[in-house]
PDB file of N, CA and C in Angstrom:
ATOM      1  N   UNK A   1     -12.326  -6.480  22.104  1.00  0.00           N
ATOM      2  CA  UNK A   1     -11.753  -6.779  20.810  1.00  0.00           C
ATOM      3  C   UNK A   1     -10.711  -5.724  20.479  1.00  0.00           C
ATOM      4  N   UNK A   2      -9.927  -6.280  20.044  1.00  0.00           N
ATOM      5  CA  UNK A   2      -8.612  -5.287  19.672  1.00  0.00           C
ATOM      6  C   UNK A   2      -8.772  -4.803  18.628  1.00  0.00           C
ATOM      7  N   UNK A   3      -7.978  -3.264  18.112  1.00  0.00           N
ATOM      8  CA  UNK A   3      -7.958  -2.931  16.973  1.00  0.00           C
ATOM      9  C   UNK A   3      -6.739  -3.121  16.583  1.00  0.00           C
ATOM     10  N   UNK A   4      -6.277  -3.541  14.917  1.00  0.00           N
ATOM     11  CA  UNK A   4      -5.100  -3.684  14.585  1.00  0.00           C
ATOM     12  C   UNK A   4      -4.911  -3.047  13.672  1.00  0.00           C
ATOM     13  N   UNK A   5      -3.421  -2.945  13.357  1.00  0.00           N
ATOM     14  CA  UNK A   5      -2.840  -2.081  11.935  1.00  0.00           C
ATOM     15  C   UNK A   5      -2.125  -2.873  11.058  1.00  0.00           C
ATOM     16  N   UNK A   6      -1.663  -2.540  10.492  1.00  0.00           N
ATOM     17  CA  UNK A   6      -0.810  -3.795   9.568  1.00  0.00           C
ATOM     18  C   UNK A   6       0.544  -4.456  10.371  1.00  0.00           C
ATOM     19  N   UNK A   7       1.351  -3.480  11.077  1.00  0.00           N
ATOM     20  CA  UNK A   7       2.273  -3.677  11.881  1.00  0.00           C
ATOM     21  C   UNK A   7       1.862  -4.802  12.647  1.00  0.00           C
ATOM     22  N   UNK A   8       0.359  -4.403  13.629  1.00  0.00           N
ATOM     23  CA  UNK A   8       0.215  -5.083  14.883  1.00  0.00           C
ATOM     24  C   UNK A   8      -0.445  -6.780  14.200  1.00  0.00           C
ATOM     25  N   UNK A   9      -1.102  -6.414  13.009  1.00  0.00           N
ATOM     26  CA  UNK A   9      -1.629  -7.878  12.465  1.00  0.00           C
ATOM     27  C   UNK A   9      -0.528  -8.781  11.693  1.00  0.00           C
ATOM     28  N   UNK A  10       0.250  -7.743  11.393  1.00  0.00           N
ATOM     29  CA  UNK A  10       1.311  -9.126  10.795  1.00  0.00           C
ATOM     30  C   UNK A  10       2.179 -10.044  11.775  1.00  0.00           C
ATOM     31  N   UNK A  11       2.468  -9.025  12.835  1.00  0.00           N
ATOM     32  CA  UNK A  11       2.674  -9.839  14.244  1.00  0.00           C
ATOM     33  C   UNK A  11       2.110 -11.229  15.351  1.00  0.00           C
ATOM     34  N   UNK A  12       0.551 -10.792  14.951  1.00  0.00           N
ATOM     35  CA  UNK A  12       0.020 -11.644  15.742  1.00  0.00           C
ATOM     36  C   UNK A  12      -0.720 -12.735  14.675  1.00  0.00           C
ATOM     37  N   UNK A  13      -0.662 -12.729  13.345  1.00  0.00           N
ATOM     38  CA  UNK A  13      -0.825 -13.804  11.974  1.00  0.00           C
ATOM     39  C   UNK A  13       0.867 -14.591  12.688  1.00  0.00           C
ATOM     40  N   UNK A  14       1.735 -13.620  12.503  1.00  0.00           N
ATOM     41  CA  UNK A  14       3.375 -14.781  12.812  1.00  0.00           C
ATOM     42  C   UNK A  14       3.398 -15.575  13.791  1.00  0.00           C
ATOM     43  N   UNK A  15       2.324 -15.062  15.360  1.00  0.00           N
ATOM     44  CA  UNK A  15       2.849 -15.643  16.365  1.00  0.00           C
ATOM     45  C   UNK A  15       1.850 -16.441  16.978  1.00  0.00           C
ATOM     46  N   UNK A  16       1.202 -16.636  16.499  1.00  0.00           N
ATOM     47  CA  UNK A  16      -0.374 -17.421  17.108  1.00  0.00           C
ATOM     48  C   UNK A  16      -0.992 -18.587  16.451  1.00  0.00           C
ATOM     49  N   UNK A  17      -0.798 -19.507  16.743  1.00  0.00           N
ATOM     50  CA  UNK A  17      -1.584 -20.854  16.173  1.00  0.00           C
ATOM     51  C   UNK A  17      -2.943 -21.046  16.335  1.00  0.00           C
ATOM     52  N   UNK A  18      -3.427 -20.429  17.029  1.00  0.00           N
ATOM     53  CA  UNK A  18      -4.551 -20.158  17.546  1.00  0.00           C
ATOM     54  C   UNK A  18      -5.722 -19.607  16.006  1.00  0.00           C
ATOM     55  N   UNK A  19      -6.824 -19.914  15.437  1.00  0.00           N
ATOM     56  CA  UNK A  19      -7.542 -19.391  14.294  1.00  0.00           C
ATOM     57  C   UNK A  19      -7.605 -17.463  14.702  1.00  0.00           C
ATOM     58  N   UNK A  20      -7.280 -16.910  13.649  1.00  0.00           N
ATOM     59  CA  UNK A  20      -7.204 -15.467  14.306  1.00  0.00           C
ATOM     60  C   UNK A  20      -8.555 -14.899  13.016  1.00  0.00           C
ATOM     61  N   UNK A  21     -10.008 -14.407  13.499  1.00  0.00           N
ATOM     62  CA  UNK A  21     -10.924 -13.670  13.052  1.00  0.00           C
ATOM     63  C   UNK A  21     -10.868 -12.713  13.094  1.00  0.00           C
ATOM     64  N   UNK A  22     -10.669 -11.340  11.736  1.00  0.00           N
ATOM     65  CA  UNK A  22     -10.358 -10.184  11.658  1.00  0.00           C
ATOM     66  C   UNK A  22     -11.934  -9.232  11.255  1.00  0.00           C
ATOM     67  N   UNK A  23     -12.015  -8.474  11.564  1.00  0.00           N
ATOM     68  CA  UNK A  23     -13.503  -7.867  11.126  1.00  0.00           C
ATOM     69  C   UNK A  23     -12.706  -6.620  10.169  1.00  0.00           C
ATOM     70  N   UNK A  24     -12.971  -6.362   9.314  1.00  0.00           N
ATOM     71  CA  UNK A  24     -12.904  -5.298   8.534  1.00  0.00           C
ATOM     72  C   UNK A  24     -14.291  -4.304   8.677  1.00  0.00           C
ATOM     73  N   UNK A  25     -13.458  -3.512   8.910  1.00  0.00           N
ATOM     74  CA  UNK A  25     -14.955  -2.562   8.908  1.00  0.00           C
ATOM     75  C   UNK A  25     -14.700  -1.072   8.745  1.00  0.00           C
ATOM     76  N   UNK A  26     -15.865  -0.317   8.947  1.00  0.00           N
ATOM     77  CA  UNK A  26     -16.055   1.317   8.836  1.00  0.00           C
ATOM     78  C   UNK A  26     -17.064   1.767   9.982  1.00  0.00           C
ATOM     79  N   UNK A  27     -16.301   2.953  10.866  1.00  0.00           N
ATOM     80  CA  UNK A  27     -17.426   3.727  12.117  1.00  0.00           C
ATOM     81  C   UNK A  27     -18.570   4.164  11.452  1.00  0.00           C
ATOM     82  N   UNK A  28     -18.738   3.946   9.850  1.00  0.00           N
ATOM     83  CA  UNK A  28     -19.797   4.889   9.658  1.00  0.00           C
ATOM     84  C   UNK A  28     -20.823   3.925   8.977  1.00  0.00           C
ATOM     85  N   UNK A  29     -20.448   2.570   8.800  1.00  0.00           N
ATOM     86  CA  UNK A  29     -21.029   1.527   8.054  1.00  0.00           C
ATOM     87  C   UNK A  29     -21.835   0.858   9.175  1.00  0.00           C
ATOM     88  N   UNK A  30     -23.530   1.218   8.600  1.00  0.00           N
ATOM     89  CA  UNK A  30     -24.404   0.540   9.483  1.00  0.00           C
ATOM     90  C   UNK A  30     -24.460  -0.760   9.804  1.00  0.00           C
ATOM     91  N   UNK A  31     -24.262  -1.731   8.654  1.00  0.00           N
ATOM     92  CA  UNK A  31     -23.856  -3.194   8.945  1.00  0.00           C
ATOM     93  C   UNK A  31     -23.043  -3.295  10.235  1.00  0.00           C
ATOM     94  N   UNK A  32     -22.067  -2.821   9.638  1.00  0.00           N
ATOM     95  CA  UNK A  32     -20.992  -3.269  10.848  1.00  0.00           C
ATOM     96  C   UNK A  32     -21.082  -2.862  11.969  1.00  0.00           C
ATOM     97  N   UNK A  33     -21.914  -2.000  12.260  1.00  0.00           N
ATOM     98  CA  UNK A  33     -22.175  -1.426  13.682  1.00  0.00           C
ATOM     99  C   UNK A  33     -23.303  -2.144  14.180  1.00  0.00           C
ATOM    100  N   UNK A  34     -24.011  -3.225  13.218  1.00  0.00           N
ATOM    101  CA  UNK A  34     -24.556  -4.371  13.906  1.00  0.00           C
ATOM    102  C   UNK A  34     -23.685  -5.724  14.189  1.00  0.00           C
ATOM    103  N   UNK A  35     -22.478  -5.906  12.941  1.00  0.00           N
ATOM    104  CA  UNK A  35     -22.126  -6.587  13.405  1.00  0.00           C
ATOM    105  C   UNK A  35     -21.293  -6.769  14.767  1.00  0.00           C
ATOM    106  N   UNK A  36     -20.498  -5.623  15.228  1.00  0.00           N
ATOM    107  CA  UNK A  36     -19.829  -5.509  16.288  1.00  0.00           C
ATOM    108  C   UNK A  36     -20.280  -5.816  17.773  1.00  0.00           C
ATOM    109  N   UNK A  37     -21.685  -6.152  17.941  1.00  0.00           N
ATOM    110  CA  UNK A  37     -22.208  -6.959  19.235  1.00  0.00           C
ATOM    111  C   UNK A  37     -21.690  -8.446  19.540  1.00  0.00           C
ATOM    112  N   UNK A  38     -22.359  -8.732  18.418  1.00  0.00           N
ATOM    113  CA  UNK A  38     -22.230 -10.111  17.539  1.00  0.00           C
ATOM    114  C   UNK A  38     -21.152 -10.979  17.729  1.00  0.00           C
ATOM    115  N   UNK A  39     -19.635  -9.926  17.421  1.00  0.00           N
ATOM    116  CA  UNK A  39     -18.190 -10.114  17.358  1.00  0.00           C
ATOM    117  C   UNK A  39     -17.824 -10.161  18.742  1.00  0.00           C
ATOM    118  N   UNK A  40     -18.236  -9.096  19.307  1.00  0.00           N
ATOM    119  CA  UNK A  40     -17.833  -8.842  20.474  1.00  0.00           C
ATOM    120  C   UNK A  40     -18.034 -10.182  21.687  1.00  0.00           C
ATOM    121  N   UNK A  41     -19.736 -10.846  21.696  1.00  0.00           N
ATOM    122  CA  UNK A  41     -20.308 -11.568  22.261  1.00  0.00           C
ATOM    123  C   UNK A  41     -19.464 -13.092  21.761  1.00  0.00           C
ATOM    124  N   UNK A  42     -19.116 -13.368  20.397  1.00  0.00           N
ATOM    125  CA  UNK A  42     -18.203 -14.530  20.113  1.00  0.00           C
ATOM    126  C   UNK A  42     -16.695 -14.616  20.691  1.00  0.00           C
ATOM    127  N   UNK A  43     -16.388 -13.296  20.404  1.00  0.00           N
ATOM    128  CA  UNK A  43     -14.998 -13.081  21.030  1.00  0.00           C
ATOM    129  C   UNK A  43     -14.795 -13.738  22.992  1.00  0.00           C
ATOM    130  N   UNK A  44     -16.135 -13.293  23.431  1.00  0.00           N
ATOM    131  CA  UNK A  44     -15.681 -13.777  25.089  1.00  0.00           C
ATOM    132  C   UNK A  44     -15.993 -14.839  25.120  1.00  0.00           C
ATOM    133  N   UNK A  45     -17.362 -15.427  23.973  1.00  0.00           N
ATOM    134  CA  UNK A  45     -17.143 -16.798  24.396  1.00  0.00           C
ATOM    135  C   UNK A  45     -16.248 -18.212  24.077  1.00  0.00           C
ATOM    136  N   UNK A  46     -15.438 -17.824  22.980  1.00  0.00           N
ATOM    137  CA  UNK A  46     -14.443 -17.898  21.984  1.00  0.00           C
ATOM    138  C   UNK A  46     -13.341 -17.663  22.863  1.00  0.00           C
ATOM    139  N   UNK A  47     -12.772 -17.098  24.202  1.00  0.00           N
ATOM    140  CA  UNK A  47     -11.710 -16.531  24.197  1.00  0.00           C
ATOM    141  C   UNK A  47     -10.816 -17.258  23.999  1.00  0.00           C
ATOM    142  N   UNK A  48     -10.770 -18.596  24.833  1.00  0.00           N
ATOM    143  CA  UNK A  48      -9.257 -19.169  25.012  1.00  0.00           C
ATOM    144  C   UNK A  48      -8.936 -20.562  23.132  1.00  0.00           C
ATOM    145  N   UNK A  49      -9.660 -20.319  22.505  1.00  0.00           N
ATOM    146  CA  UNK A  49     -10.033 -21.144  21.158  1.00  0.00           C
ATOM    147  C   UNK A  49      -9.761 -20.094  20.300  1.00  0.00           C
ATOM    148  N   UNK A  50      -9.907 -18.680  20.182  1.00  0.00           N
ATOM    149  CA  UNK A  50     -10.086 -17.881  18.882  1.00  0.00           C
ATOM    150  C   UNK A  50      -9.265 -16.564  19.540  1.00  0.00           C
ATOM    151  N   UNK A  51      -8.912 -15.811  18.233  1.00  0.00           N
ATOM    152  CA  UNK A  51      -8.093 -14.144  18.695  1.00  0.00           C
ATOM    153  C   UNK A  51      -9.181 -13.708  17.496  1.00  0.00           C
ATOM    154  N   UNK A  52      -9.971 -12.615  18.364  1.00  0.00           N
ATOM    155  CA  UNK A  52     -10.532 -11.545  16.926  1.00  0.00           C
ATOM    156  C   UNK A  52     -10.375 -10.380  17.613  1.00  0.00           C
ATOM    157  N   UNK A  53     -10.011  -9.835  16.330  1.00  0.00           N
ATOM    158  CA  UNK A  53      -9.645  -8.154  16.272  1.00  0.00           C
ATOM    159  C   UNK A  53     -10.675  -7.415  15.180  1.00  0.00           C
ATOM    160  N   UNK A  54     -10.174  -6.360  15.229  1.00  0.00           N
ATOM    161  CA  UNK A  54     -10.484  -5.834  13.715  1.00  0.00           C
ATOM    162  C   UNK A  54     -10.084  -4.728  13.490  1.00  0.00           C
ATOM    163  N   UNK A  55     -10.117  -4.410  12.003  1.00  0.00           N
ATOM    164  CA  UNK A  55      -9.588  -3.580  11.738  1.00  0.00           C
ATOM    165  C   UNK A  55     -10.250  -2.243  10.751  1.00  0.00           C
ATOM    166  N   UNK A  56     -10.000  -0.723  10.908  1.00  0.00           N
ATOM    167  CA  UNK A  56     -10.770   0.159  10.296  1.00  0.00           C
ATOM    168  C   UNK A  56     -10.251   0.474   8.752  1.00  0.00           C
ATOM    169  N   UNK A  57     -11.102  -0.085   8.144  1.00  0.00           N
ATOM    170  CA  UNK A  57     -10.561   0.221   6.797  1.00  0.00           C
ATOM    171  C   UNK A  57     -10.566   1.655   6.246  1.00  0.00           C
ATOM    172  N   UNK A  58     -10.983   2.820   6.753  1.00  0.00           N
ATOM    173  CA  UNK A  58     -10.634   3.926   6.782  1.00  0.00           C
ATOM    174  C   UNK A  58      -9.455   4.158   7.355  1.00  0.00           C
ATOM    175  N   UNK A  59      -8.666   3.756   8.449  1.00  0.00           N
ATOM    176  CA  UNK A  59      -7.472   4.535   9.141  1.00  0.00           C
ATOM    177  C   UNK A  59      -6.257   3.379   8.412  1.00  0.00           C
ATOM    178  N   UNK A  60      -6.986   2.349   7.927  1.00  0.00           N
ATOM    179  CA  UNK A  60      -5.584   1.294   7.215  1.00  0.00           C
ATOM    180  C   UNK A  60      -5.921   0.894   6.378  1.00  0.00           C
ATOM    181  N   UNK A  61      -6.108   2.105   4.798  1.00  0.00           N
ATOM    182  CA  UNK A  61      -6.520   1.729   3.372  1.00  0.00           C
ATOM    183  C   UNK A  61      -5.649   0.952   3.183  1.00  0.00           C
ATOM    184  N   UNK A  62      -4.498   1.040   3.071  1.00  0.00           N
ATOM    185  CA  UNK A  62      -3.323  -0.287   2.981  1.00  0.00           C
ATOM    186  C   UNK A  62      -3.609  -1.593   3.218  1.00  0.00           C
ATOM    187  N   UNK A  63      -4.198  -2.213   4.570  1.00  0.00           N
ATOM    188  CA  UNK A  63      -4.404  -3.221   4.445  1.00  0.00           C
ATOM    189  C   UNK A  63      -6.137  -3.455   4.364  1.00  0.00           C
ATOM    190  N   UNK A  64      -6.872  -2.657   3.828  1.00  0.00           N
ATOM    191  CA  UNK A  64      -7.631  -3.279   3.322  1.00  0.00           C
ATOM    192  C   UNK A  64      -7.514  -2.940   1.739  1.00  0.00           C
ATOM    193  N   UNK A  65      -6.545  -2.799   0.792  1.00  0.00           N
ATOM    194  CA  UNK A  65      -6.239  -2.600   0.002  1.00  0.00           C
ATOM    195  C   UNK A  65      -5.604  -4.188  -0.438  1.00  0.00           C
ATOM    196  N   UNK A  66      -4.259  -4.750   0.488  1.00  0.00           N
ATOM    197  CA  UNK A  66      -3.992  -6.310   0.506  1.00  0.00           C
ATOM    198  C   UNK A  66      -4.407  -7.140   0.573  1.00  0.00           C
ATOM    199  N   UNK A  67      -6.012  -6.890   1.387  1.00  0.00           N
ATOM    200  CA  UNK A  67      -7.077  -7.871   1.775  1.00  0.00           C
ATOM    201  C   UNK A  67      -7.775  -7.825   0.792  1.00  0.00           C
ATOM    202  N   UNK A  68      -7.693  -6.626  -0.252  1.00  0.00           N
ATOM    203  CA  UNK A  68      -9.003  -7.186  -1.495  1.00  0.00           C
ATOM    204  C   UNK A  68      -9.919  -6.272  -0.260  1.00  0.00           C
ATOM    205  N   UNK A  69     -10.330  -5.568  -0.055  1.00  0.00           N
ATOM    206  CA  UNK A  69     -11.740  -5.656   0.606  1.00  0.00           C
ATOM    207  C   UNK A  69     -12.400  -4.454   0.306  1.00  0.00           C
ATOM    208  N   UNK A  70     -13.192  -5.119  -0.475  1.00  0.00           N
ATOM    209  CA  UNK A  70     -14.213  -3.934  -1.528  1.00  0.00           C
ATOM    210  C   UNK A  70     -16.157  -4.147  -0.648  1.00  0.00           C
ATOM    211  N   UNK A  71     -16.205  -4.442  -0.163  1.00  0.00           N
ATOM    212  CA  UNK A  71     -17.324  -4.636   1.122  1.00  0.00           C
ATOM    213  C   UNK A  71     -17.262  -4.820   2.283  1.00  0.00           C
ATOM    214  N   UNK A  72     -17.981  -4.215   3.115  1.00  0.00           N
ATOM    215  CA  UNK A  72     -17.923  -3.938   3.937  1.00  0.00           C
ATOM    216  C   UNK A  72     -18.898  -4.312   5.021  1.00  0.00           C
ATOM    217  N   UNK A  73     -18.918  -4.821   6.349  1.00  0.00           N
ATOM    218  CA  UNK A  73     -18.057  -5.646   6.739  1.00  0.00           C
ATOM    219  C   UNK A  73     -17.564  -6.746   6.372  1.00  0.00           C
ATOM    220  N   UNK A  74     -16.697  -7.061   6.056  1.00  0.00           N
ATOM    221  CA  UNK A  74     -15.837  -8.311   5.538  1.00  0.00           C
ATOM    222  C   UNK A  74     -14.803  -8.652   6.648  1.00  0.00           C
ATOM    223  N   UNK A  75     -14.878 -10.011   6.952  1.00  0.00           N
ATOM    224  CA  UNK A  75     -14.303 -11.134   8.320  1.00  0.00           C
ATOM    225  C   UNK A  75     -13.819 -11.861   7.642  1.00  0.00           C
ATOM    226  N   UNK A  76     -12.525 -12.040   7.851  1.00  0.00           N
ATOM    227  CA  UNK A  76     -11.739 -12.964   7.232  1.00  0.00           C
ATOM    228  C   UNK A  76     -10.882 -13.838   8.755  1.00  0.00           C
ATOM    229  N   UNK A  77     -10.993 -15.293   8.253  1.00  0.00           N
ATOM    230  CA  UNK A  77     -10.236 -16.064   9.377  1.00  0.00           C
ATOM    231  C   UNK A  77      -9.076 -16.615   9.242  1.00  0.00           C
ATOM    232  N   UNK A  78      -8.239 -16.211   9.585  1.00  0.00           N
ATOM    233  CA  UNK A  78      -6.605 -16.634   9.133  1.00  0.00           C
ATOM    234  C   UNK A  78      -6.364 -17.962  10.185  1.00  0.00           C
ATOM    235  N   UNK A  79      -5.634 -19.075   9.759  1.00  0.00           N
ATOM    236  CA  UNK A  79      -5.063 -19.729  10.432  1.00  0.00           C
ATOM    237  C   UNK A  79      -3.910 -20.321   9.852  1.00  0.00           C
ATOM    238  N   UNK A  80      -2.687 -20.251  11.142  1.00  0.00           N
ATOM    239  CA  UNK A  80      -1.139 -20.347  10.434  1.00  0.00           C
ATOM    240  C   UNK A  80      -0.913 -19.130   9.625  1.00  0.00           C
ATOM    241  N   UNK A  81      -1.045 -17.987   9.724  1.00  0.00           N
ATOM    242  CA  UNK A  81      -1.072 -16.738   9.371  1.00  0.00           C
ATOM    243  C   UNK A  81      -1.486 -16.560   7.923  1.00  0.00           C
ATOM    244  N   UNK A  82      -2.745 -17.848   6.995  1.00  0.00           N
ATOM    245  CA  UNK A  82      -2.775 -18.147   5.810  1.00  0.00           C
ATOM    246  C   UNK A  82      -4.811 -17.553   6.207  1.00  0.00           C
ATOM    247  N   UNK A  83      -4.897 -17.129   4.886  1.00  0.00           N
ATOM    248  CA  UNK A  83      -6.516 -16.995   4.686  1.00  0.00           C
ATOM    249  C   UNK A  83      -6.903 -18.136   4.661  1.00  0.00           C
ATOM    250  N   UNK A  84      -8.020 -18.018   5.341  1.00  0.00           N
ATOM    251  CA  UNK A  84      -8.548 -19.852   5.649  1.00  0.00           C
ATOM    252  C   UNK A  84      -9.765 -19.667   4.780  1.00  0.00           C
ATOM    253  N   UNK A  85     -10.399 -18.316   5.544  1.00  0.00           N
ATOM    254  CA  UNK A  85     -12.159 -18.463   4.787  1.00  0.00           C
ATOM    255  C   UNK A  85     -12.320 -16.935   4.685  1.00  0.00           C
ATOM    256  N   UNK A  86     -13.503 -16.211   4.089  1.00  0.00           N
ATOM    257  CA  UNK A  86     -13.323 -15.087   3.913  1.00  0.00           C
ATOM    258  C   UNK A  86     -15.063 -15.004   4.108  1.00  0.00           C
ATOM    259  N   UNK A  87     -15.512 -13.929   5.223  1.00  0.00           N
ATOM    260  CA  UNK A  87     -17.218 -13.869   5.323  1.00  0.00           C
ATOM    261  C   UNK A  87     -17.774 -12.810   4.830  1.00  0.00           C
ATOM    262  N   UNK A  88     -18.442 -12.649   3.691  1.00  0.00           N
ATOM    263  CA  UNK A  88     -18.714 -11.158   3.667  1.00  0.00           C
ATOM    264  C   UNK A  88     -20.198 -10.336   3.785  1.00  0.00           C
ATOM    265  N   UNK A  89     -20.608  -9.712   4.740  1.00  0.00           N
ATOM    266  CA  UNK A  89     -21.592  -9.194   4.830  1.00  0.00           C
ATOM    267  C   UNK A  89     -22.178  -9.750   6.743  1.00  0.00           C
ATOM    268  N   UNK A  90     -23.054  -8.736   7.140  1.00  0.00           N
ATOM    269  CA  UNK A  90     -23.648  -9.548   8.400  1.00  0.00           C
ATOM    270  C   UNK A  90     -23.638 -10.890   8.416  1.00  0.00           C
ATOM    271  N   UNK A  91     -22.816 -11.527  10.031  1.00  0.00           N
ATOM    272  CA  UNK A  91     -22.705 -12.519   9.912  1.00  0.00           C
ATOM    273  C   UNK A  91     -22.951 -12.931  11.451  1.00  0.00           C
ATOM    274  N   UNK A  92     -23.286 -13.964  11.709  1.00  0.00           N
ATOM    275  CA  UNK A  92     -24.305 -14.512  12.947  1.00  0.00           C
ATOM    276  C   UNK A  92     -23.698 -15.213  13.546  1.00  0.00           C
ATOM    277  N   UNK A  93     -23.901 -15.702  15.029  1.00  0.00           N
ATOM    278  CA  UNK A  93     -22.640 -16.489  16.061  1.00  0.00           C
ATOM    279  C   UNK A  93     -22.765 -17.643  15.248  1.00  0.00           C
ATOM    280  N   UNK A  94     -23.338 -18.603  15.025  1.00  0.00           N
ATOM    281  CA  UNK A  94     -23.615 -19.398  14.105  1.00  0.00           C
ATOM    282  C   UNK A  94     -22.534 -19.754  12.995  1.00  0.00           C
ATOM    283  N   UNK A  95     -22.995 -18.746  12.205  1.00  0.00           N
ATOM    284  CA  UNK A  95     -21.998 -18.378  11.229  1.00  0.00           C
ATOM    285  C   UNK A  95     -20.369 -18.874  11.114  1.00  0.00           C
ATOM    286  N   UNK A  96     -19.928 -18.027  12.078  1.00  0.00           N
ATOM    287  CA  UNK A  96     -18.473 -17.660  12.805  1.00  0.00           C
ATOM    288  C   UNK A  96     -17.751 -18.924  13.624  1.00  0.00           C
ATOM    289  N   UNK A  97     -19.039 -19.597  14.268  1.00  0.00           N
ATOM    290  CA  UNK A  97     -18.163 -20.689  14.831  1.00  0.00           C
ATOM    291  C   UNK A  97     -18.349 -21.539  13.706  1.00  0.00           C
ATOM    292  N   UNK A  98     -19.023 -21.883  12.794  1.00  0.00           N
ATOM    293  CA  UNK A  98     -18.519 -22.793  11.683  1.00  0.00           C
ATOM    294  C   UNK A  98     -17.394 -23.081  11.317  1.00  0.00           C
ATOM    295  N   UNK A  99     -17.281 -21.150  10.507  1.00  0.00           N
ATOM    296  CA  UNK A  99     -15.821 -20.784  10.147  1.00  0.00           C
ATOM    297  C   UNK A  99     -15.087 -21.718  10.682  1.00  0.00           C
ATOM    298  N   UNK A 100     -14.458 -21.246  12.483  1.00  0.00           N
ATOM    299  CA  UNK A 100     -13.728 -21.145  13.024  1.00  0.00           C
ATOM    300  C   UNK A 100     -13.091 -22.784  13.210  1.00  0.00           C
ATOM    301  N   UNK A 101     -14.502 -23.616  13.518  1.00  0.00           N
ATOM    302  CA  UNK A 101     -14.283 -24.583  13.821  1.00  0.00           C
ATOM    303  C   UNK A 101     -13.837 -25.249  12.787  1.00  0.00           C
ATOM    304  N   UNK A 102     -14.127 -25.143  11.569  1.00  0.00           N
ATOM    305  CA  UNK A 102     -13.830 -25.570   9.705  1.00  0.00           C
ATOM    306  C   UNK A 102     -12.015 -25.216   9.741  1.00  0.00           C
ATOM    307  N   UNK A 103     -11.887 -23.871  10.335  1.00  0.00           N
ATOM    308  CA  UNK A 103     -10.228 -23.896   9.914  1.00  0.00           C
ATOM    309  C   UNK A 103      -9.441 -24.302  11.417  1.00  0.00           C
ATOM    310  N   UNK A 104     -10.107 -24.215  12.497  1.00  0.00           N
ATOM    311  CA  UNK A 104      -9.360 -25.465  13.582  1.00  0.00           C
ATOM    312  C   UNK A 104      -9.447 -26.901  13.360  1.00  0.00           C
ATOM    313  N   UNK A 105     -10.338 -27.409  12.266  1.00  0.00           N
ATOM    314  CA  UNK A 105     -10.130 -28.901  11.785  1.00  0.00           C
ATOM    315  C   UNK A 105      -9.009 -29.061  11.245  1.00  0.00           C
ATOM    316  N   UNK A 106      -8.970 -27.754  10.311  1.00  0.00           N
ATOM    317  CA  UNK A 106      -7.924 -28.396   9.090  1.00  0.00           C
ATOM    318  C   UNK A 106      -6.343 -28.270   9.691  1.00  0.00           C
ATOM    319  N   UNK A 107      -5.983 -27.552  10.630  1.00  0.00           N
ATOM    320  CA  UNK A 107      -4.665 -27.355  11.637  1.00  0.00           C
ATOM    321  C   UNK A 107      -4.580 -28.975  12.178  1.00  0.00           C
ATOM    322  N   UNK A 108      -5.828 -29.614  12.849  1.00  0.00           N
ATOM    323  CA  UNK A 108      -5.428 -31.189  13.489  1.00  0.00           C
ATOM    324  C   UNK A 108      -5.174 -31.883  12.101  1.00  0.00           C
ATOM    325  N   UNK A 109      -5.327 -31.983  11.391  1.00  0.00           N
ATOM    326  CA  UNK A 109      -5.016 -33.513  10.115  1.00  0.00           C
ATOM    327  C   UNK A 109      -4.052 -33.726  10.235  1.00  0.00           C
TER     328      UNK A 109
END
């Protein structure tokens, strides 16, 4: 899973049609250091259907400042470089392919 900055995420929101899942998070936030298996394990099986990254909301208060993101971990799924859905708190493979599959519906209509 990649890490991004605002530079590298506004790039790949412009250039990817593809649903892009962002993890917001903190190295020191126990949640999220459960969720990051989780992410990791969706991400390979997800690869050629989904792009997830994430990003440290300590090293890029900025964009988690744009994102609104006052909890932590918070996953947000962009598609067409637009907020599709927004997850907040531990979240389960389950979960995620809902999301994912909910905002790859709405791209076919």
């Amino acid at each position: 899973m990649k890490d991004y900055t605002s530079q590298t995420l506004a790039t790949l929101l412009e250039s990817t049609d593809k649903p892009v899942l962002i993890d917001f998070f903190a190295p020191w936030c126990g949640p999220c250091r459960l969720q990051a298996p989780v992410l990791e394990d969706f991400a390979s099986e997800h690869s050629g259907a989904v792009v997830v990254g994430k990003v440290d909301v300590d090293a890029n208060q900025h964009l988690a400042a744009q994102y609104n993101i006052f909890s932590i971990p918070t996953l947000i799924l962009f598609k067409n470089g637009r907020e599709k859905q927004r997850l907040v708190g531990l979240q389960d493979k389950k979960n995620l392919k809902t999301a994912v599959l909910s905002a790859a519906g709405e791209g076919q209509q």
